[in-house]
N, C-alpha and C. Protein backbone atom coordinates (compact mmCIF):
# COMPACT_ATOMS: atom_id res chain seq x y z
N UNK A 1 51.51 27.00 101.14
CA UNK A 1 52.71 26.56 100.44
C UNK A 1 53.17 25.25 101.06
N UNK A 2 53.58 24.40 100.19
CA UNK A 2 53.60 22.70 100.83
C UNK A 2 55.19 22.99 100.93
N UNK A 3 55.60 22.48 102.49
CA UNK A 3 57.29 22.68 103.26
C UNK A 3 57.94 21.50 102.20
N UNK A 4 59.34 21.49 101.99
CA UNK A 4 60.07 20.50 101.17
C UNK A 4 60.09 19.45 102.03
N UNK A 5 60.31 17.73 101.88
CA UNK A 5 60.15 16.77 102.56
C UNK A 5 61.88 16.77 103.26
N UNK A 6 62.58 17.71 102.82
CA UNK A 6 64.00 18.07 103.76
C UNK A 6 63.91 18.57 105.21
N UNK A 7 62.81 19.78 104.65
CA UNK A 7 62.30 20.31 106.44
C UNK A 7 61.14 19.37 106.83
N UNK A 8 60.76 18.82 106.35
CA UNK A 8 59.54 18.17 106.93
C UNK A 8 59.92 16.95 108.15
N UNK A 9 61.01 16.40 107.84
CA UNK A 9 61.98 15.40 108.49
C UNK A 9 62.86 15.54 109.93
N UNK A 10 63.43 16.82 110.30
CA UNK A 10 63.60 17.61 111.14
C UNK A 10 62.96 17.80 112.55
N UNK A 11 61.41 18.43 111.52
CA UNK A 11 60.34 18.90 112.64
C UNK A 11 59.74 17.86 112.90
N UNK A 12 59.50 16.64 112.21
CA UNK A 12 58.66 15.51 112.06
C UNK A 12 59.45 14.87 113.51
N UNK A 13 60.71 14.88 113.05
CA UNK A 13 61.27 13.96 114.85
C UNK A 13 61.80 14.86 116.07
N UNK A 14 62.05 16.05 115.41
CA UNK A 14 61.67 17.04 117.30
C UNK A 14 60.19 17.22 117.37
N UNK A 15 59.20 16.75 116.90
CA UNK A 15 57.77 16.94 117.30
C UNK A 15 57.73 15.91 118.23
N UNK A 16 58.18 14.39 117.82
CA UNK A 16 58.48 13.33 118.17
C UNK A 16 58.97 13.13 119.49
N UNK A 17 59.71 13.42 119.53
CA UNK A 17 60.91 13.90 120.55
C UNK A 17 60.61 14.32 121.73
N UNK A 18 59.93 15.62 120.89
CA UNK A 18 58.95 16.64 122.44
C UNK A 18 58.07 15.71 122.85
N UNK A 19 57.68 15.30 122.03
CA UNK A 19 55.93 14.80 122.10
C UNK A 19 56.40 13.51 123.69
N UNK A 20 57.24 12.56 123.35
CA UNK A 20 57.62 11.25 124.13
C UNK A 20 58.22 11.70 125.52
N UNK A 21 58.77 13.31 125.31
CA UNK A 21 59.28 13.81 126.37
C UNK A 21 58.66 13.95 127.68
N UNK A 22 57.27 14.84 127.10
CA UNK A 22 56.14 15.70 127.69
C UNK A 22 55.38 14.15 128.15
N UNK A 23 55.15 13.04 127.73
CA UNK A 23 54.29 12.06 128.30
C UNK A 23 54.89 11.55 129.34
N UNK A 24 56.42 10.88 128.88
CA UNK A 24 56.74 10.42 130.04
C UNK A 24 57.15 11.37 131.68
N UNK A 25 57.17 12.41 131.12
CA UNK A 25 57.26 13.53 132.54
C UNK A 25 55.84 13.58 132.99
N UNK A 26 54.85 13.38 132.31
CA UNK A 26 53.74 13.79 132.77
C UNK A 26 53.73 12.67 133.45
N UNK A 27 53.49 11.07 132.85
CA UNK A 27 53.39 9.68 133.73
C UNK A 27 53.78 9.97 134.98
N UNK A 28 55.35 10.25 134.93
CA UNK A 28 56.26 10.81 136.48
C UNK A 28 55.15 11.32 137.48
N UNK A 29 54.85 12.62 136.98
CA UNK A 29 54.26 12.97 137.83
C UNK A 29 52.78 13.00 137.64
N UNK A 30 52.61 11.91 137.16
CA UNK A 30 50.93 11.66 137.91
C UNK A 30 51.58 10.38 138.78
N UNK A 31 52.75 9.83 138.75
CA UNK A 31 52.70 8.40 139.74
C UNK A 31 53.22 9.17 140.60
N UNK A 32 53.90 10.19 140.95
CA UNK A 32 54.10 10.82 142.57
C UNK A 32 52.86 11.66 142.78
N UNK A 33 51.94 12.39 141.93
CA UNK A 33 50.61 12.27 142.56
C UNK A 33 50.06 11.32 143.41
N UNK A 34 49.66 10.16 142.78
CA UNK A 34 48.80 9.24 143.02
C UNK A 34 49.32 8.65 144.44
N UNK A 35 51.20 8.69 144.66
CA UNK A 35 51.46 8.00 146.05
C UNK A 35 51.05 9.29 146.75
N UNK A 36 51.17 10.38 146.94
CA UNK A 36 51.17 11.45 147.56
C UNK A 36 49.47 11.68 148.28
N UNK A 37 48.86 11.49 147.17
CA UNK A 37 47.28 11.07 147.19
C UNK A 37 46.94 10.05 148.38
N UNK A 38 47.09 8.87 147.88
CA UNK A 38 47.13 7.67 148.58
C UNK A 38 48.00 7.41 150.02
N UNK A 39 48.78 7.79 150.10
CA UNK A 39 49.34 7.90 151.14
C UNK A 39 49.05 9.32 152.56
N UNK A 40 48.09 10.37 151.88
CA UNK A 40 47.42 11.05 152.66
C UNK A 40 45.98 10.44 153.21
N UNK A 41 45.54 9.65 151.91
CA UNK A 41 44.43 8.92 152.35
C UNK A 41 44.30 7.82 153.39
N UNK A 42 45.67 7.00 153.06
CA UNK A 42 45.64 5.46 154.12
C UNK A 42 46.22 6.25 155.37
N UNK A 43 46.46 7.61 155.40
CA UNK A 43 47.47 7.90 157.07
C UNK A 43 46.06 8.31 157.84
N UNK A 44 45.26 9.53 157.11
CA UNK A 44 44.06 9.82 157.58
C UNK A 44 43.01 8.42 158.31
N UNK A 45 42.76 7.84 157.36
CA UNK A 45 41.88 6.84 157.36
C UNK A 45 42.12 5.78 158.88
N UNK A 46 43.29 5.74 158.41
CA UNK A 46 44.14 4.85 160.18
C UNK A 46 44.46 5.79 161.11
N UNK A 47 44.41 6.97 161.13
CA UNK A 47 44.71 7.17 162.22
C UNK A 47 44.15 7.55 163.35
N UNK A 48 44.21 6.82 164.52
CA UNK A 48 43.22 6.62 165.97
C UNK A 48 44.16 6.67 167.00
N UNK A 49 43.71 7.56 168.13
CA UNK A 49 44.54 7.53 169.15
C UNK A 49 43.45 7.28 170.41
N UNK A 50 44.14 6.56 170.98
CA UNK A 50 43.35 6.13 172.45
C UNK A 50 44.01 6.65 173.83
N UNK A 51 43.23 7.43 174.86
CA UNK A 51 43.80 7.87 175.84
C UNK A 51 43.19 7.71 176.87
N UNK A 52 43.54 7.86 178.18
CA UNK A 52 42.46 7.62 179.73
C UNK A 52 42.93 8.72 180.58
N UNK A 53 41.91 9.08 180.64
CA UNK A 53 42.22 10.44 181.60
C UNK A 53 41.68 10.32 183.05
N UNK A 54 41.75 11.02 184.41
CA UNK A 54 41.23 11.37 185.60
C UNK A 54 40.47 12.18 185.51
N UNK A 55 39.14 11.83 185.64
CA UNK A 55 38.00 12.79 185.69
C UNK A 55 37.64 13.12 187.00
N UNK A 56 37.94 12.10 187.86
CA UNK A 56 38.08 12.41 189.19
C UNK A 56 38.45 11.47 190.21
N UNK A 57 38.14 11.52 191.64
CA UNK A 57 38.50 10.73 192.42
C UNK A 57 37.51 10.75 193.52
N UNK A 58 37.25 9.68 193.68
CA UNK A 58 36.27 8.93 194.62
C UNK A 58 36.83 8.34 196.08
N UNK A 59 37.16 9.47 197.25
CA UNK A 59 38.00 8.73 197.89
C UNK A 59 39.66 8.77 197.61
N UNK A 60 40.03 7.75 197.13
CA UNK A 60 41.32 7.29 196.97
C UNK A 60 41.39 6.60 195.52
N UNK A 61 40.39 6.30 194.93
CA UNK A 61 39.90 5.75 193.60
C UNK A 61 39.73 6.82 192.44
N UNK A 62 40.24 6.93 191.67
CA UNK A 62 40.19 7.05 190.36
C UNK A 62 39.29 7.44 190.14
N UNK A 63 38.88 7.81 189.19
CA UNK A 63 37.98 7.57 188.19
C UNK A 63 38.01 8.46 186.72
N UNK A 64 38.27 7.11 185.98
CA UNK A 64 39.38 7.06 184.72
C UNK A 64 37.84 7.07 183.60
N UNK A 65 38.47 8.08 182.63
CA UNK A 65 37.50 7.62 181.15
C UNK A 65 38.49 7.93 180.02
N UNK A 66 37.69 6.91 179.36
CA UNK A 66 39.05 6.78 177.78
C UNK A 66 38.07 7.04 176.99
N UNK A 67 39.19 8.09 175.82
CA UNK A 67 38.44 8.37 174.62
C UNK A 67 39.70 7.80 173.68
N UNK A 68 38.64 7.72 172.66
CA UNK A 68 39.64 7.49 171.04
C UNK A 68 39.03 8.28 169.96
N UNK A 69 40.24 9.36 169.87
CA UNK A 69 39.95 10.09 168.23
C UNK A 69 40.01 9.85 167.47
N UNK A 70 39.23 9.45 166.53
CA UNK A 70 39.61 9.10 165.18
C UNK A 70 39.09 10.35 164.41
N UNK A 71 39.76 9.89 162.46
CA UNK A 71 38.78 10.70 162.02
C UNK A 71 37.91 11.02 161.36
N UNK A 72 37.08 9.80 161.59
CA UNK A 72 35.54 10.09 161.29
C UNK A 72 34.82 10.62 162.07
N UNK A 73 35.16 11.28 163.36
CA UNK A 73 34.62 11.88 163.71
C UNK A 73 34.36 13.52 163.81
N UNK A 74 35.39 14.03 162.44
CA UNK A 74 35.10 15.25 162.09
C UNK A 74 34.80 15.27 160.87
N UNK A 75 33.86 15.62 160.08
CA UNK A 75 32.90 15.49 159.07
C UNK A 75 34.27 16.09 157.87
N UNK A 76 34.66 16.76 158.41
CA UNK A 76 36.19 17.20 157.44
C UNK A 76 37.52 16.83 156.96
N UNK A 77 37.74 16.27 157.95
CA UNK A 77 38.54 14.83 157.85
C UNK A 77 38.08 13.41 156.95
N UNK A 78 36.52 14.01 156.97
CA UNK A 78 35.84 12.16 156.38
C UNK A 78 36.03 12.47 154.81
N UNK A 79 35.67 14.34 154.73
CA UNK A 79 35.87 14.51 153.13
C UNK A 79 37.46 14.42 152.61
N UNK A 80 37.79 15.20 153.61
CA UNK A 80 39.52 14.93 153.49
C UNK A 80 39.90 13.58 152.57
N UNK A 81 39.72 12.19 153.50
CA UNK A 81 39.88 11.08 152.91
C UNK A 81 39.20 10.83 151.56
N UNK A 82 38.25 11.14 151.83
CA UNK A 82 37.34 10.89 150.08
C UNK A 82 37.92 11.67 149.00
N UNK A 83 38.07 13.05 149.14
CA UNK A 83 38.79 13.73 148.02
C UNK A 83 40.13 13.14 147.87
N UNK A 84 41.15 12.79 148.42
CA UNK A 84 42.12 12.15 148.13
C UNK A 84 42.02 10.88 147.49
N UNK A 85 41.06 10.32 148.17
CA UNK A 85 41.31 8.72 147.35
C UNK A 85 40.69 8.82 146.14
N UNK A 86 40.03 9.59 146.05
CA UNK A 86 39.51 9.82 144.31
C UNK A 86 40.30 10.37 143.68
N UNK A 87 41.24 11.28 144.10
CA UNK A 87 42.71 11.86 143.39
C UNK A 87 43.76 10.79 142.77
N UNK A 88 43.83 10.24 144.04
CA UNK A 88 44.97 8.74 143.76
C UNK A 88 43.95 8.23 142.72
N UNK A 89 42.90 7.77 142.76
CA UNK A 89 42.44 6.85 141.46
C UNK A 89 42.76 7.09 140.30
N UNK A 90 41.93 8.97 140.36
CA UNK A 90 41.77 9.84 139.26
C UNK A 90 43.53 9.63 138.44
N UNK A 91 44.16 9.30 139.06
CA UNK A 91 46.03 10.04 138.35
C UNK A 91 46.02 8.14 138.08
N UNK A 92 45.86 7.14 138.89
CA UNK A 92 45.80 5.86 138.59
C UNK A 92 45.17 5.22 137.19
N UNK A 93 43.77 5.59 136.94
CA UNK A 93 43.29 5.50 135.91
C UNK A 93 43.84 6.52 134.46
N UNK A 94 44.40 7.64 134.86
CA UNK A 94 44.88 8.46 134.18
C UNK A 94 46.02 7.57 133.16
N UNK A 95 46.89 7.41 134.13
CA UNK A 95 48.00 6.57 134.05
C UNK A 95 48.04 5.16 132.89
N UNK A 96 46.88 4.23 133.52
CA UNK A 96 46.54 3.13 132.68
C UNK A 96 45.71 3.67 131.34
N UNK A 97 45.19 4.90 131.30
CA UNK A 97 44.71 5.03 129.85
C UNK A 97 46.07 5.58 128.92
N UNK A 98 47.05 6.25 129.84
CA UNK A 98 47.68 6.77 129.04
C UNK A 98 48.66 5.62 128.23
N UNK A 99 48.77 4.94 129.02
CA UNK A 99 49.49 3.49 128.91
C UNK A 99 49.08 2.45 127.50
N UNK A 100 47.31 2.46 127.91
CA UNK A 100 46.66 1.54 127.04
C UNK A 100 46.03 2.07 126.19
N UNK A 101 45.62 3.64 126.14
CA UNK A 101 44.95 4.58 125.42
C UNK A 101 45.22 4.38 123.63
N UNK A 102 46.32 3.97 123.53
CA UNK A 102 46.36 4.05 122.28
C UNK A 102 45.50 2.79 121.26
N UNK A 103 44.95 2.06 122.81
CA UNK A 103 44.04 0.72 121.54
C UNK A 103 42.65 1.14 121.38
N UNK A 104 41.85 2.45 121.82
CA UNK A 104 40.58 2.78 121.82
C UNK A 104 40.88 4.22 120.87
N UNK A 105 39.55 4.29 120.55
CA UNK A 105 39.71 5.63 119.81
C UNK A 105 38.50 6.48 120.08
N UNK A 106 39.29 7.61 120.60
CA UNK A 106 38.52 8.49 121.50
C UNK A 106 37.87 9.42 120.52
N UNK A 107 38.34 9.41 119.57
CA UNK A 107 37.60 10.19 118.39
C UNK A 107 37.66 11.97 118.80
N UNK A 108 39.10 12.14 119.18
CA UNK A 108 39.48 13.73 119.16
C UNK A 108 39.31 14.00 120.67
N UNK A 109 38.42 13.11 121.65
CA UNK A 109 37.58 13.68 122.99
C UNK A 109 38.96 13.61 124.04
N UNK A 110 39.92 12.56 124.17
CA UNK A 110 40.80 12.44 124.79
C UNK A 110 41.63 13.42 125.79
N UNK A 111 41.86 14.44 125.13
CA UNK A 111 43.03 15.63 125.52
C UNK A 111 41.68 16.44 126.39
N UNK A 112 40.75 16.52 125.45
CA UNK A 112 39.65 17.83 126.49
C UNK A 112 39.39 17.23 127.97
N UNK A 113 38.42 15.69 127.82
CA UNK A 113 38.29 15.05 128.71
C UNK A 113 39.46 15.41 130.06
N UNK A 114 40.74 14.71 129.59
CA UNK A 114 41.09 14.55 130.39
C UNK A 114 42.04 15.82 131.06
N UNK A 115 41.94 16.77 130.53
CA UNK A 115 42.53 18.15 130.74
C UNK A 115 41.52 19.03 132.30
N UNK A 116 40.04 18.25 131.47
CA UNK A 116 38.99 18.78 132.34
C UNK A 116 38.71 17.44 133.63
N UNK A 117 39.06 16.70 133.75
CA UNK A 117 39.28 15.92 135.00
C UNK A 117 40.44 16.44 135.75
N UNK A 118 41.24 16.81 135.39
CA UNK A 118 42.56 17.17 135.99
C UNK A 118 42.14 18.07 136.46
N UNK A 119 42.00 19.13 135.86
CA UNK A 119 40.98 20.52 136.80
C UNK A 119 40.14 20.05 137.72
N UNK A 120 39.05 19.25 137.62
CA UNK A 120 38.37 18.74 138.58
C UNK A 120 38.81 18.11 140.05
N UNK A 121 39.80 17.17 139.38
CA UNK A 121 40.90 16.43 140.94
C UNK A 121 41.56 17.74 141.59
N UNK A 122 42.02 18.79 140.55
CA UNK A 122 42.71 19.86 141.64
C UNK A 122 42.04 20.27 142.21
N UNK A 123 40.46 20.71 142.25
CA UNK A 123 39.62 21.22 143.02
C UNK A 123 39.45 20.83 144.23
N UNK A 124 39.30 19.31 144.00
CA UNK A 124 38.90 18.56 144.77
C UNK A 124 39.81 18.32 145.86
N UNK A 125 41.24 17.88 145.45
CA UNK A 125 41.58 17.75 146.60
C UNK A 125 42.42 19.49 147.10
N UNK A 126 42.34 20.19 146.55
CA UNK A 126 42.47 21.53 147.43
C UNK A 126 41.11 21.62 148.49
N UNK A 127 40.17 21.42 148.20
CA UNK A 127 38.92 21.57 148.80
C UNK A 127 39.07 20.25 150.17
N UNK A 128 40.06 19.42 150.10
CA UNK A 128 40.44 18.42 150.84
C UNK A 128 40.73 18.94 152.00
N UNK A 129 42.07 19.05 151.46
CA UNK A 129 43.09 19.62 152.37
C UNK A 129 42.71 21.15 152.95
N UNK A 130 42.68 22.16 152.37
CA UNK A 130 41.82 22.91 152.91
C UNK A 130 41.09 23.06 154.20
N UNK A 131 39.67 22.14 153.98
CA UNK A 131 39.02 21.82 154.90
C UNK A 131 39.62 21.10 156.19
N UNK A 132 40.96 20.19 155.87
CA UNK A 132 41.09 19.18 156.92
C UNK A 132 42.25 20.65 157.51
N UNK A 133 42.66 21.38 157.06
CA UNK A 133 43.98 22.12 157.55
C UNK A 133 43.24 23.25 158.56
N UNK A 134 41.62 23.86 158.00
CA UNK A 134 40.89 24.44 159.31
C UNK A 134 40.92 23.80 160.31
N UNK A 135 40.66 22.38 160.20
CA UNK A 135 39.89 22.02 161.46
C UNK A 135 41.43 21.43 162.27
N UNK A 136 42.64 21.16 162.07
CA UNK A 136 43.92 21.02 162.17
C UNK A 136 43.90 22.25 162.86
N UNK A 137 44.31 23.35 162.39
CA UNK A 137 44.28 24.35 163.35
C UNK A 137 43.28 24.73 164.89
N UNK A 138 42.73 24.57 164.52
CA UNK A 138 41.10 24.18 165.23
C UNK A 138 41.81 23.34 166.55
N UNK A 139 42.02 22.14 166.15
CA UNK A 139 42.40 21.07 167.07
C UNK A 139 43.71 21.71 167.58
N UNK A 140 44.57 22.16 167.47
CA UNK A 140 45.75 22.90 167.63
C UNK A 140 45.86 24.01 168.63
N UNK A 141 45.02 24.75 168.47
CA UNK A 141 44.93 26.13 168.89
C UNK A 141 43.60 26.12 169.60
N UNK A 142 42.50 25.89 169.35
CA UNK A 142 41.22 25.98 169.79
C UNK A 142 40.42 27.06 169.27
N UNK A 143 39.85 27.57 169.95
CA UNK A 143 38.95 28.64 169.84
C UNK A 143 38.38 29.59 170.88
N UNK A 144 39.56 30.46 171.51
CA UNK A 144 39.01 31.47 172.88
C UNK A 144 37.47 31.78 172.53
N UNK A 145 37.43 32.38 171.42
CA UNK A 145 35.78 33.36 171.13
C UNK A 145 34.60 32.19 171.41
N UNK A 146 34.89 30.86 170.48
CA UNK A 146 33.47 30.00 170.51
C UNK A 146 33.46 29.03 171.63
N UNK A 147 35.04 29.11 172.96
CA UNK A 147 34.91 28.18 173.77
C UNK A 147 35.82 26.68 173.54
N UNK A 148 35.95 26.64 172.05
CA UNK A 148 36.53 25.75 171.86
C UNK A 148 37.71 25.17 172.12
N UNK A 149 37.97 23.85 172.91
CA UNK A 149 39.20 23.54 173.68
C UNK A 149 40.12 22.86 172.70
N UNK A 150 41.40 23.47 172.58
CA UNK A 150 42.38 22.44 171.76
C UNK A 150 42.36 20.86 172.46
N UNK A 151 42.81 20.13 171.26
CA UNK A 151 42.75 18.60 171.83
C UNK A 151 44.37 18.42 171.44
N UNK A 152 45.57 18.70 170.88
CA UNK A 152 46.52 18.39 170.31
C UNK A 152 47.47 18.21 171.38
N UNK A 153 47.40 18.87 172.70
CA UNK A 153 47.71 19.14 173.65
C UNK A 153 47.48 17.27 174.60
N UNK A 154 46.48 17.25 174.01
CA UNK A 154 46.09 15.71 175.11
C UNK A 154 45.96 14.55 173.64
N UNK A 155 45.99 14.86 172.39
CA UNK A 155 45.76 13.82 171.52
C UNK A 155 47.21 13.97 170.53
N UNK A 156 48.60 14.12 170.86
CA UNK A 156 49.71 14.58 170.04
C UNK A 156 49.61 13.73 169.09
N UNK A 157 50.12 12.54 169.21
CA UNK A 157 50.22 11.21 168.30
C UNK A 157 49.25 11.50 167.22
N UNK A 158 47.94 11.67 167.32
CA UNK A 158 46.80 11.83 166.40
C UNK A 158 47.22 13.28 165.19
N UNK A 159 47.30 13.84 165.85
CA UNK A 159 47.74 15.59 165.09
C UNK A 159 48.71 15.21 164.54
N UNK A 160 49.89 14.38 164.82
CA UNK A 160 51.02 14.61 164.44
C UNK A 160 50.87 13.63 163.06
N UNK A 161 50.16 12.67 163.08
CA UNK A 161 50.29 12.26 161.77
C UNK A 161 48.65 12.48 161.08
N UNK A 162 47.93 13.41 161.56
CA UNK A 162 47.41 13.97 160.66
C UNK A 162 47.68 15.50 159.93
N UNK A 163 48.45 15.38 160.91
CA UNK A 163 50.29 17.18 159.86
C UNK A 163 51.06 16.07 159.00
N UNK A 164 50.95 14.68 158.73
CA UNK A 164 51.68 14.21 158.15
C UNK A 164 50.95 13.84 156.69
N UNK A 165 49.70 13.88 157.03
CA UNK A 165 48.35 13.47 156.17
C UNK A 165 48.17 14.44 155.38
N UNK A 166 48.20 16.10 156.03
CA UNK A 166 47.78 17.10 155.56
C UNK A 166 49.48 17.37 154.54
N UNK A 167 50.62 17.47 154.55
CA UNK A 167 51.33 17.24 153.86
C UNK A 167 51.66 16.81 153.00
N UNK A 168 51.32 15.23 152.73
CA UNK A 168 51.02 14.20 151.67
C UNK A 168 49.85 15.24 150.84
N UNK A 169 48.99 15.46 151.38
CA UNK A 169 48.00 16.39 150.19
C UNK A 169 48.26 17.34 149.85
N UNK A 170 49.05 18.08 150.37
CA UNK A 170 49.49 19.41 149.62
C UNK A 170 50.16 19.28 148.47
N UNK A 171 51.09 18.46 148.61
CA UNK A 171 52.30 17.99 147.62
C UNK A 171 51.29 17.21 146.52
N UNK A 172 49.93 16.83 147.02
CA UNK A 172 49.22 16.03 145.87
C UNK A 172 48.79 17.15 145.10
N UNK A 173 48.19 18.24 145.86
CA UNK A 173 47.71 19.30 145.37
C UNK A 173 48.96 19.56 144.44
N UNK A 174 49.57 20.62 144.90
CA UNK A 174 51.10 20.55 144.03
C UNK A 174 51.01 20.42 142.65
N UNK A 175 51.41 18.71 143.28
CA UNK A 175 51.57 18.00 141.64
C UNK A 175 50.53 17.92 140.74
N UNK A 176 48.83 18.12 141.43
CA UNK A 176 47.86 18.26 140.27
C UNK A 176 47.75 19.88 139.71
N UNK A 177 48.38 20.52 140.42
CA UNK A 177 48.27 21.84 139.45
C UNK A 177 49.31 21.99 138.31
N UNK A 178 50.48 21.36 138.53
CA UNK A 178 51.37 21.20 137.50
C UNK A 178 51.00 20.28 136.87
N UNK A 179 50.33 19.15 136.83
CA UNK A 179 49.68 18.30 136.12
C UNK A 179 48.69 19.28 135.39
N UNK A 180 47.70 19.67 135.67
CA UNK A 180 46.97 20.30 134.98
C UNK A 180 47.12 21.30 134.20
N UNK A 181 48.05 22.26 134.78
CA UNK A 181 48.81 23.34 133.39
C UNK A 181 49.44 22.34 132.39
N UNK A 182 49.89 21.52 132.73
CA UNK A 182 50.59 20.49 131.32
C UNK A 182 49.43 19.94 130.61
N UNK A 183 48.73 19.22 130.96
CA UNK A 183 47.63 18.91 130.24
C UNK A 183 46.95 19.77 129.40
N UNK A 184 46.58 21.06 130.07
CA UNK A 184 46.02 22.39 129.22
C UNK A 184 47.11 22.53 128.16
N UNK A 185 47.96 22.72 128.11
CA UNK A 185 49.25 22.87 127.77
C UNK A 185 49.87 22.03 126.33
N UNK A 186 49.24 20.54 126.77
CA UNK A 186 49.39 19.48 125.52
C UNK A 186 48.06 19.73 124.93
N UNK A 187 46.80 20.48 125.45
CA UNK A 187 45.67 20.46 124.75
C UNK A 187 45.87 21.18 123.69
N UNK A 188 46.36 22.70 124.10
CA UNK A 188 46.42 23.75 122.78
C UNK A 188 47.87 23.66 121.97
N UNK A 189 48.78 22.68 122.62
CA UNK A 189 49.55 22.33 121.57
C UNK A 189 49.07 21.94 120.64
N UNK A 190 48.23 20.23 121.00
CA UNK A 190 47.61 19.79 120.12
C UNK A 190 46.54 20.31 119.10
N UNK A 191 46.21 21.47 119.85
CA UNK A 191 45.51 22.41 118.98
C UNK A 191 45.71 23.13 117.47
N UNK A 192 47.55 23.14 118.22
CA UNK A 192 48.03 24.54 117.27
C UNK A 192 48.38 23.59 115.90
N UNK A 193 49.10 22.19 116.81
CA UNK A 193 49.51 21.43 115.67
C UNK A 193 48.57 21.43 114.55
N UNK A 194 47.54 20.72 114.96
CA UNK A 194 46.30 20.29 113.78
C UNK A 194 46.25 21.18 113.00
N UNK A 195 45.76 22.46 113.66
CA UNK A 195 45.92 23.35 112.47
C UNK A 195 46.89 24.09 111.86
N UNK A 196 48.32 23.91 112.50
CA UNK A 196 48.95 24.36 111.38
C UNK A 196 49.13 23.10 110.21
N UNK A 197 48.87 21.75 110.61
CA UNK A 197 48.79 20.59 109.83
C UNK A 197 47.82 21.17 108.51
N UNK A 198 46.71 21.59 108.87
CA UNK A 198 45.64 22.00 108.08
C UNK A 198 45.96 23.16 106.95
N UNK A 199 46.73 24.15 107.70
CA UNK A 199 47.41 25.34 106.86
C UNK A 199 48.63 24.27 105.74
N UNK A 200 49.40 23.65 106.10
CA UNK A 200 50.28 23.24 105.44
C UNK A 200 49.56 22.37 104.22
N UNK A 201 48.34 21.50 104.73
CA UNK A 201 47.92 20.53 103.45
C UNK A 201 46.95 21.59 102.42
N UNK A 202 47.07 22.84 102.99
CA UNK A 202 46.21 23.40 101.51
C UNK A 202 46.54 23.76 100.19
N UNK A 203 46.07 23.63 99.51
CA UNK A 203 46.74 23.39 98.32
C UNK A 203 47.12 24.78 97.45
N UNK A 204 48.25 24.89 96.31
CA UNK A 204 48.62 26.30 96.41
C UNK A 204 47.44 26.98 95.77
């Protein structure tokens, strides 16, 4: 049954309405993703601490050795950084298609695509943080059973802004899971729309 062009007018601009609502909240929060992202990535990436310790004494002499932690030197930390900075991109590029998206034509692929990247970045950087928050503890606490000596104790500065690193990603995490239920979210809207579009143009 074809709706009168009285109701059609109504729903036509609260569709509207919703529709401009749901993007620009989403933009929002893919740009506090992307700093949240990025800003776990550049703290990780820089952060190095240098120290000199007494290993012993020779006499009356010293004898001093310096280390510097960084963190490439835990294979978890190195993914840490990588899953994040592909997050920040991932919500960056997100951002500029959503922006410029409307001059290409995706030919229907748009909403799936990018519903299913969003799932992908949440993986990813949970699988980030995650990993960097074991070995955080690790460094923290140690390990009585395998021998393992805490370093947080002699490397504070380093821990402390990689608890600042691991933070920034959670909150990235966060915001890509609510990113991603919205996206799913505008997918089967867009779903329902079309076809009730389809129910409405049939003819009596």
């Amino acid at each position: 049954m074809a709706l009168q062009s009285g109701e059609k007018l109504p729903m036509f601009i609260g569709h509207i309405w919703s529709k401009q609502k749901s993007r620009w909240t989403l933009l929002g929060l893919r740009l506090l993703a992307f700093l949240a992202a990025a800003a776990a990535t550049l703290v990780m990436v820089l952060n190095k601490q240098t120290k000199t310790f007494v290993v012993a004494t020779i006499g009356t002499t010293p004898v001093n050795l310096t280390l510097t932690a960084k963190f490439h030197h835990t294979p978890a930390f190195v993914f840490f950084a990588i899953a994040n900075g592909l997050v920040s991109i991932h919500n960056l590029v997100m951002i500029m298609v959503d922006l410029l998206g409307s001059k290409f034509d995706y030919k229907g692929f748009q909403l799936p695509m990018i519903a299913s990247l969003d799932m992908l970045n949440l993986a990813l950087v949970s699988g980030g943080a995650n990993a960097a928050a074991f070995m955080a503890e690790l460094g923290k606490n140690g390990n009585s059973h395998a021998r393992w000596d805490k370093i947080c104790d002699k490397f504070g500065a380093y821990c402390d802004r990689g608890a600042g690193a691991l933070i920034a990603s959670f909150l990235a995490f966060a915001l890509m899971l609510l990113i991603s239920f919205l996206s799913i979210l505008k997918l089967v809207n867009s779903s329902s729309h079309n076809s009730h579009n389809n129910i409405i143009a049939l003819p009596n």
